[in-house]
Every structure is written in C-alpha cells, then in structure tokens.
C-alpha atoms as a PDB file:
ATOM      1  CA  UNK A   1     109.810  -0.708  74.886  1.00  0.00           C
ATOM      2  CA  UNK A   2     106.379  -0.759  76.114  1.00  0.00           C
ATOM      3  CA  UNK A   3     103.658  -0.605  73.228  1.00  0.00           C
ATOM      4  CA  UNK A   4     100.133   1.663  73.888  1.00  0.00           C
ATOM      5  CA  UNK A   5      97.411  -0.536  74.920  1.00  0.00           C
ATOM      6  CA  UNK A   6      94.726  -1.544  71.787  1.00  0.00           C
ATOM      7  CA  UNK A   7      91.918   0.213  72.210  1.00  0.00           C
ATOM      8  CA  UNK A   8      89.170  -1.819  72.774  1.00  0.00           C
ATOM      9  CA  UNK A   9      85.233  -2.086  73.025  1.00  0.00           C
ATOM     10  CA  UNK A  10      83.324   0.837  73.710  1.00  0.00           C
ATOM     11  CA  UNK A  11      82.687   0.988  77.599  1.00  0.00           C
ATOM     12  CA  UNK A  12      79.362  -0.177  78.650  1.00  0.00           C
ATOM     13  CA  UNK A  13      77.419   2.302  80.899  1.00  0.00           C
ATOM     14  CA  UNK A  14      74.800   1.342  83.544  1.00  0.00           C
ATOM     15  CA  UNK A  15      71.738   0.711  80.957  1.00  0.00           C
ATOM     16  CA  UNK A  16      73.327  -1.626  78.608  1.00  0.00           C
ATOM     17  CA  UNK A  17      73.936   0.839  75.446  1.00  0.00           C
ATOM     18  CA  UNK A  18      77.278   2.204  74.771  1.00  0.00           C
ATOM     19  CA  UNK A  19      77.445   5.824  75.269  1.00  0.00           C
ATOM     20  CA  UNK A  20      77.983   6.515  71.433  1.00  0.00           C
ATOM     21  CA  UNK A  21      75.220   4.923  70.704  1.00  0.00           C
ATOM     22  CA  UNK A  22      73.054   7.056  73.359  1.00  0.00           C
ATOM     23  CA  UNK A  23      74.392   9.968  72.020  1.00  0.00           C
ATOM     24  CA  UNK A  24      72.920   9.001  68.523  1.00  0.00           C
ATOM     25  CA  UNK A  25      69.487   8.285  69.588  1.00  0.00           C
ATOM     26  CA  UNK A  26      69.703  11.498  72.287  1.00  0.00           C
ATOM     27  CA  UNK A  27      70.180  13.540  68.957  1.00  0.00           C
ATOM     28  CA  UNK A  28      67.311  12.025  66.830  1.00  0.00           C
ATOM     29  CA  UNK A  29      64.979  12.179  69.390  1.00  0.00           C
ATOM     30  CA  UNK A  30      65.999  16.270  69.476  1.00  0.00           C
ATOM     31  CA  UNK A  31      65.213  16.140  65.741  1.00  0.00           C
ATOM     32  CA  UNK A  32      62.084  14.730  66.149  1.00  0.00           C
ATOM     33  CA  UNK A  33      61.225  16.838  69.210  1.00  0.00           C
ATOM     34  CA  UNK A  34      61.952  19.944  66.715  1.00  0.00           C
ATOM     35  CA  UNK A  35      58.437  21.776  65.309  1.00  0.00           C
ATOM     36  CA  UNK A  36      57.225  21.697  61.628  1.00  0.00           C
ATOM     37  CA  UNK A  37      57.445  24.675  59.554  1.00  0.00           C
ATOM     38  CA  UNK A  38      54.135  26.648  59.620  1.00  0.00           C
ATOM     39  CA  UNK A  39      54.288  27.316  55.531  1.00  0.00           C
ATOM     40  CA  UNK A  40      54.891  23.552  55.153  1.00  0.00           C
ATOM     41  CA  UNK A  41      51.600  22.837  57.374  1.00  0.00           C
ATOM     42  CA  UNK A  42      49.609  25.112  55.440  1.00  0.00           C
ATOM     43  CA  UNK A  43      50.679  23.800  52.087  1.00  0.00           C
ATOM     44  CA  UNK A  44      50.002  20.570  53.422  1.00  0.00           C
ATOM     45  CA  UNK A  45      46.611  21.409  54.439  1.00  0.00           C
ATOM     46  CA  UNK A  46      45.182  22.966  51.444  1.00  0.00           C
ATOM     47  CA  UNK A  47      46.056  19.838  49.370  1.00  0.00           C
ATOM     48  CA  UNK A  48      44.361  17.981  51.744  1.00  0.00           C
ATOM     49  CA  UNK A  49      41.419  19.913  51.679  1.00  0.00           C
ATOM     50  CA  UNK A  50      41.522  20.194  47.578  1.00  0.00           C
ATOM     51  CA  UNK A  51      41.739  16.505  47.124  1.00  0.00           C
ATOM     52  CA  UNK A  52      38.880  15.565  49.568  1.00  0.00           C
ATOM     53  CA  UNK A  53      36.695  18.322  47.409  1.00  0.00           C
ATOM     54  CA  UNK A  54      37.506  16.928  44.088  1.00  0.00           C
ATOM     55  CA  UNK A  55      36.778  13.531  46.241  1.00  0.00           C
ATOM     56  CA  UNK A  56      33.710  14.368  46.940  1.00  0.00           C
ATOM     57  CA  UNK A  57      32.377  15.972  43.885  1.00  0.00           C
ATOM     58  CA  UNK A  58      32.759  12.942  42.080  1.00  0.00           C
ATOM     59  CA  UNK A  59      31.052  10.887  44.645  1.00  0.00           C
ATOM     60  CA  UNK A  60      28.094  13.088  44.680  1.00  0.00           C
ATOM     61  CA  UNK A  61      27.988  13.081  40.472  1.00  0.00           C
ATOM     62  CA  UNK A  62      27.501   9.719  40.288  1.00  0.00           C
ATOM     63  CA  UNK A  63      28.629   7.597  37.529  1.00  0.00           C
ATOM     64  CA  UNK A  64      29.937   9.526  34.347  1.00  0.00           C
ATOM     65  CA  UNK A  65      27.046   9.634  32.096  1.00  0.00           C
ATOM     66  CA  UNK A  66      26.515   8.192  28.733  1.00  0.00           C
ATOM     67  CA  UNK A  67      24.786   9.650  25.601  1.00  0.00           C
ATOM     68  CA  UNK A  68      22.245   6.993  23.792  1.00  0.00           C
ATOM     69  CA  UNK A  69      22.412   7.090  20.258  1.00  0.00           C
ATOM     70  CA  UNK A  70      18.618   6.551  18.834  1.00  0.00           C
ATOM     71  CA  UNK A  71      18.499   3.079  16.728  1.00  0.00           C
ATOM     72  CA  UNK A  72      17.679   4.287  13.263  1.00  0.00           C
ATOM     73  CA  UNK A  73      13.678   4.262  12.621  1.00  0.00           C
ATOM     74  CA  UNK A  74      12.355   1.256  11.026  1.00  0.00           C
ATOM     75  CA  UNK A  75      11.247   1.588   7.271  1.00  0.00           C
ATOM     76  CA  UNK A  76       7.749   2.688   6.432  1.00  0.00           C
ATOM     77  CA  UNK A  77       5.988  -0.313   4.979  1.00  0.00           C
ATOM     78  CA  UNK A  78       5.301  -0.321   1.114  1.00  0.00           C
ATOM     79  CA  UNK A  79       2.107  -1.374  -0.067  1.00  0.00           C
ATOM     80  CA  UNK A  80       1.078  -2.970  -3.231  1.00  0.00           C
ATOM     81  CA  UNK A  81       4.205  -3.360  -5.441  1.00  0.00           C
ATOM     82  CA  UNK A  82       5.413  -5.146  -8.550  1.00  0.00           C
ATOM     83  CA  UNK A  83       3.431  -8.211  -9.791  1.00  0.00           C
ATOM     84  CA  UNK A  84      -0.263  -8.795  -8.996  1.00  0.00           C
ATOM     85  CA  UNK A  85      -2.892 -11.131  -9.947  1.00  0.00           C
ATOM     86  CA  UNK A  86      -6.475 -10.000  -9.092  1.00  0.00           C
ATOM     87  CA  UNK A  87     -10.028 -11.288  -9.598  1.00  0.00           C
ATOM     88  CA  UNK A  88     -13.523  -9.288  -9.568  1.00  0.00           C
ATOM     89  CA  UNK A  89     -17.019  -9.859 -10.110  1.00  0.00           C
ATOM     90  CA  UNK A  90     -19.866  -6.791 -10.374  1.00  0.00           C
ATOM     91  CA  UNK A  91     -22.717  -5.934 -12.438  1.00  0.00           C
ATOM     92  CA  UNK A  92     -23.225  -4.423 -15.618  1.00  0.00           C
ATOM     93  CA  UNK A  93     -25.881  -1.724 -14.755  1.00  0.00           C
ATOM     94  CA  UNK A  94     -26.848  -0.517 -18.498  1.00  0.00           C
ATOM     95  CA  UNK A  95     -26.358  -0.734 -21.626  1.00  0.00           C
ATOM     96  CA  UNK A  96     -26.872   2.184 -23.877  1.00  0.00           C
ATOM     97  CA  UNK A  97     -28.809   0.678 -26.841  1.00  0.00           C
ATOM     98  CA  UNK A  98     -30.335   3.958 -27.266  1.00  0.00           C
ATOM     99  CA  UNK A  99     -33.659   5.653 -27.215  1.00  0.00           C
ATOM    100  CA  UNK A 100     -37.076   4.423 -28.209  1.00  0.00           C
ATOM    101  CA  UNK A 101     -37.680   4.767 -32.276  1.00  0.00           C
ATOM    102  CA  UNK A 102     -40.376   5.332 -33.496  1.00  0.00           C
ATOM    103  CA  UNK A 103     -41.843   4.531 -37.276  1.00  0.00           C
ATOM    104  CA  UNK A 104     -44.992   5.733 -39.294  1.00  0.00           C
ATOM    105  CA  UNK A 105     -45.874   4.385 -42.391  1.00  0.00           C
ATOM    106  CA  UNK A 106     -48.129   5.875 -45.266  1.00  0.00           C
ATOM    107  CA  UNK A 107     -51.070   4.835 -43.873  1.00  0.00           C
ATOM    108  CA  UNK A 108     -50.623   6.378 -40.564  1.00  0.00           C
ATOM    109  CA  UNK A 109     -49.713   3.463 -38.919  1.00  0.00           C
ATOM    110  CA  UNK A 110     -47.047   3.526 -36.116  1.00  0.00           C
ATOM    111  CA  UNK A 111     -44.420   1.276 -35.301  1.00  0.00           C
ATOM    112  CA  UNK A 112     -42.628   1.937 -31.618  1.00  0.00           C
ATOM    113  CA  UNK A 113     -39.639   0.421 -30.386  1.00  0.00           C
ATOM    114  CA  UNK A 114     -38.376   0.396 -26.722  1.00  0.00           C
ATOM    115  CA  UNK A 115     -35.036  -1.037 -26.226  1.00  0.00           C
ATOM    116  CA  UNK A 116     -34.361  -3.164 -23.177  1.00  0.00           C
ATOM    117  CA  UNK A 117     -31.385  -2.363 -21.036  1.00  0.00           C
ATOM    118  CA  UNK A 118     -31.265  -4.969 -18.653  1.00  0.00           C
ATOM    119  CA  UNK A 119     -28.859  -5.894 -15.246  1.00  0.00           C
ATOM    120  CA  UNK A 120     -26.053  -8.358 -16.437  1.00  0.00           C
ATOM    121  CA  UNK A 121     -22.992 -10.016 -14.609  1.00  0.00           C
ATOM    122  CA  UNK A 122     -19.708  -9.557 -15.374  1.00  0.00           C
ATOM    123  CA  UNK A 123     -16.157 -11.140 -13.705  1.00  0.00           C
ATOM    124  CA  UNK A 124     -12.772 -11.748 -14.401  1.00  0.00           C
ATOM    125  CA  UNK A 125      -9.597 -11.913 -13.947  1.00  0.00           C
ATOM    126  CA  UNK A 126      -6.527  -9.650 -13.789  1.00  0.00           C
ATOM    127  CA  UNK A 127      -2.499  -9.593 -14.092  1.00  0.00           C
ATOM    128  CA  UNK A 128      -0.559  -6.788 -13.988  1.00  0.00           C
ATOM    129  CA  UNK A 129       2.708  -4.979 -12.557  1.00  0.00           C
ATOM    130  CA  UNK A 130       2.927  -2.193 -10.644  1.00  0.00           C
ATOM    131  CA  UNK A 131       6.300   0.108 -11.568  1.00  0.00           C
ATOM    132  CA  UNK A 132       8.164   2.474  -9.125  1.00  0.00           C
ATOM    133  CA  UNK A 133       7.889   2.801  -5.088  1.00  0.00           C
ATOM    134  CA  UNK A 134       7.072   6.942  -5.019  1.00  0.00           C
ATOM    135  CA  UNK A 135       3.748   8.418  -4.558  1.00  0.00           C
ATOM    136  CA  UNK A 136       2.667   7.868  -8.419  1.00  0.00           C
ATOM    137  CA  UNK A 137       3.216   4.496 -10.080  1.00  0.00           C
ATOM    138  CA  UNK A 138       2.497   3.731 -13.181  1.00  0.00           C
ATOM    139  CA  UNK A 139       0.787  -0.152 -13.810  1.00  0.00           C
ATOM    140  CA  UNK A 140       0.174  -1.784 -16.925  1.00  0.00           C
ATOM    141  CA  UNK A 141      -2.647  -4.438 -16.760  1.00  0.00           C
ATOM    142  CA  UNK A 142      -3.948  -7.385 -18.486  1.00  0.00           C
ATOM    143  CA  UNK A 143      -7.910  -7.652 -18.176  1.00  0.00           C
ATOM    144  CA  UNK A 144      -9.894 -10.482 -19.115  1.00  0.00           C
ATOM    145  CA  UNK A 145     -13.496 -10.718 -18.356  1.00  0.00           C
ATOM    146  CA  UNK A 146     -16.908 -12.022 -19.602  1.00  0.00           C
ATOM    147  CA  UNK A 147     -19.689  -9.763 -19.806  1.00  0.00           C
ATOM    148  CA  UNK A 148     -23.355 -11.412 -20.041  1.00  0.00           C
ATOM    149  CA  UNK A 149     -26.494  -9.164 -20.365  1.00  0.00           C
ATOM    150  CA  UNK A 150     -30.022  -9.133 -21.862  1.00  0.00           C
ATOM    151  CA  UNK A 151     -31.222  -7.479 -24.731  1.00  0.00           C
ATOM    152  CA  UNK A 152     -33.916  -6.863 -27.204  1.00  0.00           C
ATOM    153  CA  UNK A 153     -36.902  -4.397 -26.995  1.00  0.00           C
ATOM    154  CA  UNK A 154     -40.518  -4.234 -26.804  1.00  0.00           C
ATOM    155  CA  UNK A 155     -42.056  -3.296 -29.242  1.00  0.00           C
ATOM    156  CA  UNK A 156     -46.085  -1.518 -30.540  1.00  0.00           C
ATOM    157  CA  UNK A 157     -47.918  -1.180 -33.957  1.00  0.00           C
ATOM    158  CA  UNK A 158     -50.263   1.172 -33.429  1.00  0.00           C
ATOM    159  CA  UNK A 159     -53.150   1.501 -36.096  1.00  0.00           C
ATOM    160  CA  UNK A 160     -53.992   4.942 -37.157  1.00  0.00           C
ATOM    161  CA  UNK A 161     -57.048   5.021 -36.085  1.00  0.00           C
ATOM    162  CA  UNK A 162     -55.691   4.559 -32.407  1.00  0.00           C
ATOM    163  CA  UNK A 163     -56.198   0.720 -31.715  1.00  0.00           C
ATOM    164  CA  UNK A 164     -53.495  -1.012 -30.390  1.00  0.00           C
ATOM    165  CA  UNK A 165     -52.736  -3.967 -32.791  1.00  0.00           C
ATOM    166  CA  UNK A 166     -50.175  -5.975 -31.596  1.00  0.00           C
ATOM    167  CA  UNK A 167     -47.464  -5.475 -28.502  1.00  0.00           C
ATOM    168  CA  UNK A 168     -44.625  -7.450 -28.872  1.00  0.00           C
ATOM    169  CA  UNK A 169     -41.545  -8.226 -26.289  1.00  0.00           C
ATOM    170  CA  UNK A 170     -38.103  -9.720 -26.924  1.00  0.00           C
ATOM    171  CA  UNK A 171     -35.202 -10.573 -24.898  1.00  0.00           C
ATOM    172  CA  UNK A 172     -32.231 -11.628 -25.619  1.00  0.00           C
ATOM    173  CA  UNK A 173     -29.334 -13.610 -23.836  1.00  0.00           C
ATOM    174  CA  UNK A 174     -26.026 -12.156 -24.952  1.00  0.00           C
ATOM    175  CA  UNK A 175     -22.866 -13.299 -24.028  1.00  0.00           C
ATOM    176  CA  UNK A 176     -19.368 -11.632 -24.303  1.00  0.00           C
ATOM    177  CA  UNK A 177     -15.619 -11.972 -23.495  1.00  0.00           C
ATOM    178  CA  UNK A 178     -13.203  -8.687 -23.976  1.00  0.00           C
ATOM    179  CA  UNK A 179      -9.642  -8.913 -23.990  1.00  0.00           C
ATOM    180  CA  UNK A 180      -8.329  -5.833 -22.385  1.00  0.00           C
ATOM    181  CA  UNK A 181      -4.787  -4.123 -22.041  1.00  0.00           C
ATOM    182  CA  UNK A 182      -5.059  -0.999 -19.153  1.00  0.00           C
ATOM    183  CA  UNK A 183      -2.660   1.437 -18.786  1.00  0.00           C
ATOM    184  CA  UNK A 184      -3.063   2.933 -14.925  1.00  0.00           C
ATOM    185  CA  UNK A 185      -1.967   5.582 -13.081  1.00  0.00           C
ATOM    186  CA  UNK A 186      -1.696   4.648  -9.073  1.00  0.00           C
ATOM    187  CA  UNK A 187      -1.365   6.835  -5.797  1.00  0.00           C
ATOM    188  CA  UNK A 188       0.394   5.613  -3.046  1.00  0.00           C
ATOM    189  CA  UNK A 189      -1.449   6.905   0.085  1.00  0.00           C
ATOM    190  CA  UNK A 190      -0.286   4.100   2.426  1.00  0.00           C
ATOM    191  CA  UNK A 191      -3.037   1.854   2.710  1.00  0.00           C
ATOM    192  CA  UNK A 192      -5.560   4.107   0.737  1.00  0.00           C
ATOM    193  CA  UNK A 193      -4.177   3.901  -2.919  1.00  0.00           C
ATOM    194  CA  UNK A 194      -6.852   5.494  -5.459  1.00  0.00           C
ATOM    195  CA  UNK A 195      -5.953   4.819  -9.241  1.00  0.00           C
ATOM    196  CA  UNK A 196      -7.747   5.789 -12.832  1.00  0.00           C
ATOM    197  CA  UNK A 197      -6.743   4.649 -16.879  1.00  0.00           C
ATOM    198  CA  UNK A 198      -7.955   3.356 -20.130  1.00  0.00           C
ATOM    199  CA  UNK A 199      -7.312   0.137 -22.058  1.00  0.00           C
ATOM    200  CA  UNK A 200      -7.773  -0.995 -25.455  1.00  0.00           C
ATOM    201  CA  UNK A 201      -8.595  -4.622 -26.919  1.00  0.00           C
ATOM    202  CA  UNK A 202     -10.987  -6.872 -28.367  1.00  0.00           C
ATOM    203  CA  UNK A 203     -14.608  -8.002 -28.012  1.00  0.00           C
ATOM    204  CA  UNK A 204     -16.219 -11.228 -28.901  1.00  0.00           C
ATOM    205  CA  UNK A 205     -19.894 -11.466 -28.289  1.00  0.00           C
ATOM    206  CA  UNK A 206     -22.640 -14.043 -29.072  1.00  0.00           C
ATOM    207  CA  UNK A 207     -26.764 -14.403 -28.827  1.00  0.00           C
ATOM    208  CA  UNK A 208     -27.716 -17.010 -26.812  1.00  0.00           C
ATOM    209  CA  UNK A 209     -31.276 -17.242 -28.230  1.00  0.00           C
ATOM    210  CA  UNK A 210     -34.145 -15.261 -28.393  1.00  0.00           C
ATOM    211  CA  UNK A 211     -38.220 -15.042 -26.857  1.00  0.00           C
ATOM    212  CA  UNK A 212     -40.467 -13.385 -28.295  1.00  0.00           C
ATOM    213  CA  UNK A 213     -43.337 -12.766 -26.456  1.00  0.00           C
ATOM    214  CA  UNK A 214     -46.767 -11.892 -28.474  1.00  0.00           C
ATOM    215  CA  UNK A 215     -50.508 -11.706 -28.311  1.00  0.00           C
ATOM    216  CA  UNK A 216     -50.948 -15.529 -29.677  1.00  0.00           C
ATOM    217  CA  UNK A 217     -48.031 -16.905 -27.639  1.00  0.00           C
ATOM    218  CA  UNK A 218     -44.460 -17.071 -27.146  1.00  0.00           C
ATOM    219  CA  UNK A 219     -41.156 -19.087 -28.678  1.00  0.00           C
ATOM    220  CA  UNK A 220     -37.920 -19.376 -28.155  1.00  0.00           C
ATOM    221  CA  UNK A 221     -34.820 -19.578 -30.324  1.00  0.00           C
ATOM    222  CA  UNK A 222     -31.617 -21.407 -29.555  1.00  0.00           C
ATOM    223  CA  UNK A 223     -28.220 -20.182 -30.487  1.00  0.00           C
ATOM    224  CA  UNK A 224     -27.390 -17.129 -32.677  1.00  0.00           C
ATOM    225  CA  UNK A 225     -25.388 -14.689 -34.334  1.00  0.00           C
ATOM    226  CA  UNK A 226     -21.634 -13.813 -33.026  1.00  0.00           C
ATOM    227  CA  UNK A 227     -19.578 -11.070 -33.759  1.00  0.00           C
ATOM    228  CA  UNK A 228     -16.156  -9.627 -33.140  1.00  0.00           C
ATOM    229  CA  UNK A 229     -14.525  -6.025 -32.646  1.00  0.00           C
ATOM    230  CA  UNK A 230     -12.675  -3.227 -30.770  1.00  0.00           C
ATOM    231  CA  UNK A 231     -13.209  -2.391 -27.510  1.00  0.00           C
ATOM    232  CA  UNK A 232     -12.273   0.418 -25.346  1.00  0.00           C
ATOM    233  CA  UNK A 233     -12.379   1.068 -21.422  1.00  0.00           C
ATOM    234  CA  UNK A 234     -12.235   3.768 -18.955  1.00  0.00           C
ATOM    235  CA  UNK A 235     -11.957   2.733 -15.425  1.00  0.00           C
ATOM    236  CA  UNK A 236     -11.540   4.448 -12.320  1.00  0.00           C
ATOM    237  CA  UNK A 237     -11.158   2.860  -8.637  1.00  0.00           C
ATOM    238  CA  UNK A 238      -9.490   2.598  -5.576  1.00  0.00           C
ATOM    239  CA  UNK A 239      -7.340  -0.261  -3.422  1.00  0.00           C
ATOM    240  CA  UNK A 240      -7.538  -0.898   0.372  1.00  0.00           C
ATOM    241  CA  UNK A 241      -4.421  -3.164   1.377  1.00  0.00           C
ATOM    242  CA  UNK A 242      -4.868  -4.761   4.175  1.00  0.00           C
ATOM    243  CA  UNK A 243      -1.079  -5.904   4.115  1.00  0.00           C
ATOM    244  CA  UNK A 244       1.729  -5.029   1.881  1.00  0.00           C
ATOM    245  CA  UNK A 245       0.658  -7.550  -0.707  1.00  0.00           C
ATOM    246  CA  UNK A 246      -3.109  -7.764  -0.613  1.00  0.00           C
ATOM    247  CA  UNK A 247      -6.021  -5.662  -0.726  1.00  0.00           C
ATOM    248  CA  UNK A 248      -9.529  -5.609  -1.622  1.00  0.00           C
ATOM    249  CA  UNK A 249     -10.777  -3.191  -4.510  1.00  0.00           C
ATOM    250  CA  UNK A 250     -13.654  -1.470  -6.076  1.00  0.00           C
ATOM    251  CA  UNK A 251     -13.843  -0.040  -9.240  1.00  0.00           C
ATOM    252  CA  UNK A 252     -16.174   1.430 -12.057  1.00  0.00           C
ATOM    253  CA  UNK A 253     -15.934   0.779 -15.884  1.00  0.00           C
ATOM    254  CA  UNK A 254     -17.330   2.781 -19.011  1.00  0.00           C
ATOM    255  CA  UNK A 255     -16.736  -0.282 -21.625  1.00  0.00           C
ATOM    256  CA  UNK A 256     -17.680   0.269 -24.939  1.00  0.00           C
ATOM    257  CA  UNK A 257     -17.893  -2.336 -27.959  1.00  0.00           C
ATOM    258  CA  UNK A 258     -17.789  -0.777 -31.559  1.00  0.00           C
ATOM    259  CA  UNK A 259     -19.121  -1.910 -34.586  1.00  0.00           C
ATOM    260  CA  UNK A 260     -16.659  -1.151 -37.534  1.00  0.00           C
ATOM    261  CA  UNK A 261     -17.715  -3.583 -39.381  1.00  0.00           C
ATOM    262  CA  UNK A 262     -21.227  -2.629 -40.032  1.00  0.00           C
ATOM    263  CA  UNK A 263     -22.045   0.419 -41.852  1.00  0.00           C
ATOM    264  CA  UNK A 264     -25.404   2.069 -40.819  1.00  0.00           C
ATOM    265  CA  UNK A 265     -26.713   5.565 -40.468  1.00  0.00           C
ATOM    266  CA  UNK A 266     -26.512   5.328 -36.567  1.00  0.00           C
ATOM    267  CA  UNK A 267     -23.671   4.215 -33.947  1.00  0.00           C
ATOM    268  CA  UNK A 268     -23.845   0.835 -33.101  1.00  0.00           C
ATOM    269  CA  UNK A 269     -21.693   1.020 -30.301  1.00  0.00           C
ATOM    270  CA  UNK A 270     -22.562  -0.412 -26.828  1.00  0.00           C
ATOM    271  CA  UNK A 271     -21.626   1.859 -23.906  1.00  0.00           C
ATOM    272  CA  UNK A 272     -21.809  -0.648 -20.782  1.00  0.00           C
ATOM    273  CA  UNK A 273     -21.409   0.319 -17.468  1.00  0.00           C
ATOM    274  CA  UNK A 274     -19.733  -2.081 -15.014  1.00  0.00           C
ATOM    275  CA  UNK A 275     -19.502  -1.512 -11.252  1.00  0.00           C
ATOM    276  CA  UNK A 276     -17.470  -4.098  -9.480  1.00  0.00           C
ATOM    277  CA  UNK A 277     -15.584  -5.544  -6.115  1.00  0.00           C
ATOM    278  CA  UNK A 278     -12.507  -7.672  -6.284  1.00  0.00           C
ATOM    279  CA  UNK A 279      -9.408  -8.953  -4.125  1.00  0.00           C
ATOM    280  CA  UNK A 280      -5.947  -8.484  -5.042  1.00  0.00           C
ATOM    281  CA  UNK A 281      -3.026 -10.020  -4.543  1.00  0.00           C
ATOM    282  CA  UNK A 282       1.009  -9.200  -5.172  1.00  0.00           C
ATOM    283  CA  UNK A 283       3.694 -11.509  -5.088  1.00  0.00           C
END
C-alpha cells in the first residue's frame, strides 16, 4: 500500500521568500498603503495645536511668580527708661529776702534797709526711676544739691534834718544743702521728652561769716549761725536724649526754705530761683 508523500517545506520562488510569506507582507503593505480617517486627522490636529498654545503661553509668562511677605518693621526705639543717675550745676538767680524796710524813730531819724539778693551756685546730684513705656510716665526722684549764695543788706541812718550819717554794707556767705524727694510727671516725645513736679524735704543752711563795710573801715567775721528746716520745690524742664539711655537736660527750680521754727510778724521764707543744665544717664 503506497502511503501519501509528507508534505514538506514551503516551495521557494525565484526571490528567496516563500510565497506565504510574500503574501503576508503583500497584505501589510496594502494596510499601510490604506488612507487615514479625515475625523481622526482633525482630532489629531487640534490637540496638536492646543498643546503647542498652552506651550507657549507658559514660555512667554515666564517663571511663576512669587508674593514677598514684608519682614515685620523694626521696633521704635524707647528713650529714657527705668533707672537714672543725673548730675547738674546752674545758678541761683535771686533770692527773695524781700523789700527794702524802712524805720523812723521819735526823733525823726530814719533807718533804711536794702536787702542784697545776690548770684549764687548751686549743683548736685540726682537718682531716680522712670515708670511705664507710654507717652506719660510717672518718675520719682531723689535730689541732693548744695545751694551757696550771698546775703545781707545795705543799710542808711538818715538824720532828720537830712544829713546822711552813716551807710553801712553787709554781705554774707551762706551755704546750704537740701535733701529733696520729686515726684515728676514725663512726656515721651521721642527724643524731645518735656517733664514738670514738686518735691518735699529738708534744708540745712549755715553763715560762712560776715563784712561789714562802714565809714571808719571794714571787718570780717568767721563762721556763724546754722539752721535747719522744710523745704519745698517746684521744677519744670525738659530732656534731649541723644541715645536711648542718655541725654542732656535743662531745668528751672522755685525752691523755697521755711522757717517754722521762728515766730515773727513776717515770713521768713526764702524763695530761690535756680536755673540749671545737667547730663543724664539710664542704666
């Protein structure tokens, strides 16, 4: 019984490719060959067109930009706060000893006296702290100072008749210290800070000698009496700081020493006035 023949390799064909295989690429090539569809193309272009837009927008906008916060200001600087120490010098301008008196006997004889109210020199030293950092601050203030003027008076007896019998002068060296406690009220104006207040304390005071200067010559006396009392201030003034914690000042005093302890038909007190400059310093 004869048996079919195996079937065997595909038959070459002049070219070298089995004709299956030509067949396979003949029909992709067709495929290939085949046009696109138009709605495809036109979906494809408009994508292409979007993305080159957006593309391009962002090319032209640069990079994305980037709001600065603004650092916080710096604080304002205080000025002239807490504990100071201070020291001032000025003069004493007058002294209000009062009027000229004038005294007549029963003879008609006439007795004038002209008090003196001399320049003196005063200085010292202050220490004080300065409450609160608003507008108005309240200080309390230790003041210590020594307060030196001249006194005495000149003085005329006058005869009744109109001759001139004697003229008489006499000075005076007086020296004091006062002990003062201020309470102050302060503005804050930045650099500018104006300020007023009254203090209470004591006085001690002593003569330093006396001349007396008269028609047959003069003398002198050495040392004298001394005396202690209350005292009172007003004072008004105003601060420049030059930094936070120093300044220079000036400032005006109405100082006024009583007399309690002598009883007399008058006032014995001595209104001084005191204009000064000082430098101040906080720490």
């Amino acid at each position: 019984m004869l048996r079919p023949p195996r079937p065997g390799p595909p038959q070459a064909v002049p070219g070298g490719w089995p004709v299956s295989m030509r067949i396979g690429l003949r029909s992709h090539r067709q495929e290939r060959s085949k046009p696109l569809n138009p709605l495809f193309m036109k979906r494809l272009n408009l994508i292409i067109i979007a993305t080159s837009t957006l593309l391009s927008s962002s090319l032209l906008a640069g990079p994305p930009e980037y709001k600065q916060v603004a650092a916080a200001p710096p604080a304002p600087e205080l000025y002239g706060l807490g504990f100071y120490g201070a020291i001032d010098a000025g003069a004493n301008v007058f002294q209000d000893r009062g009027g000229s008196r004038t005294f007549i006997n029963e003879f008609g004889d006439t007795l004038t006296i002209d008090p003196k109210n001399d320049v003196g020199f005063f200085g010292g030293i202050k220490l004080g702290y300065v409450f609160g950092k608003g507008i108005f601050r309240p200080t309390v203030e230790g003041d210590f100072l020594y307060n030196g003027f001249r006194g005495g008076a000149d003085t005329r007896l006058t005869l009744a008749d109109g001759t001139v019998f004697r003229d008489t002068s006499t000075t005076s060296f007086i020296n004091t210290g006062a002990f003062m406690g201020n309470f102050i009220g302060r503005f804050a104006l930045g650099r500018f800070q104006p300020y007023f207040g009254a203090g209470v304390g004591i006085y001690f005071a002593e003569s330093a000698g006396v001349d007396v200067s008269a028609p047959r010559g003069s003398f002198s006396t050495s040392g004298g009496q001394s005396h202690a009392d209350l005292a009172w201030q007003v004072i008004a003034g105003t601060d420049y700081y030059w930094t936070p914690k120093f300044s220079t000042f000036i400032e005006y005093h109405y100082l006024d020493y009583t007399s309690t302890q002598i009883e007399t038909n008058r006032s014995r007190d001595l209104g001084q006035h005191l204009v000064g400059a000082g430098l101040r310093f906080h720490f």
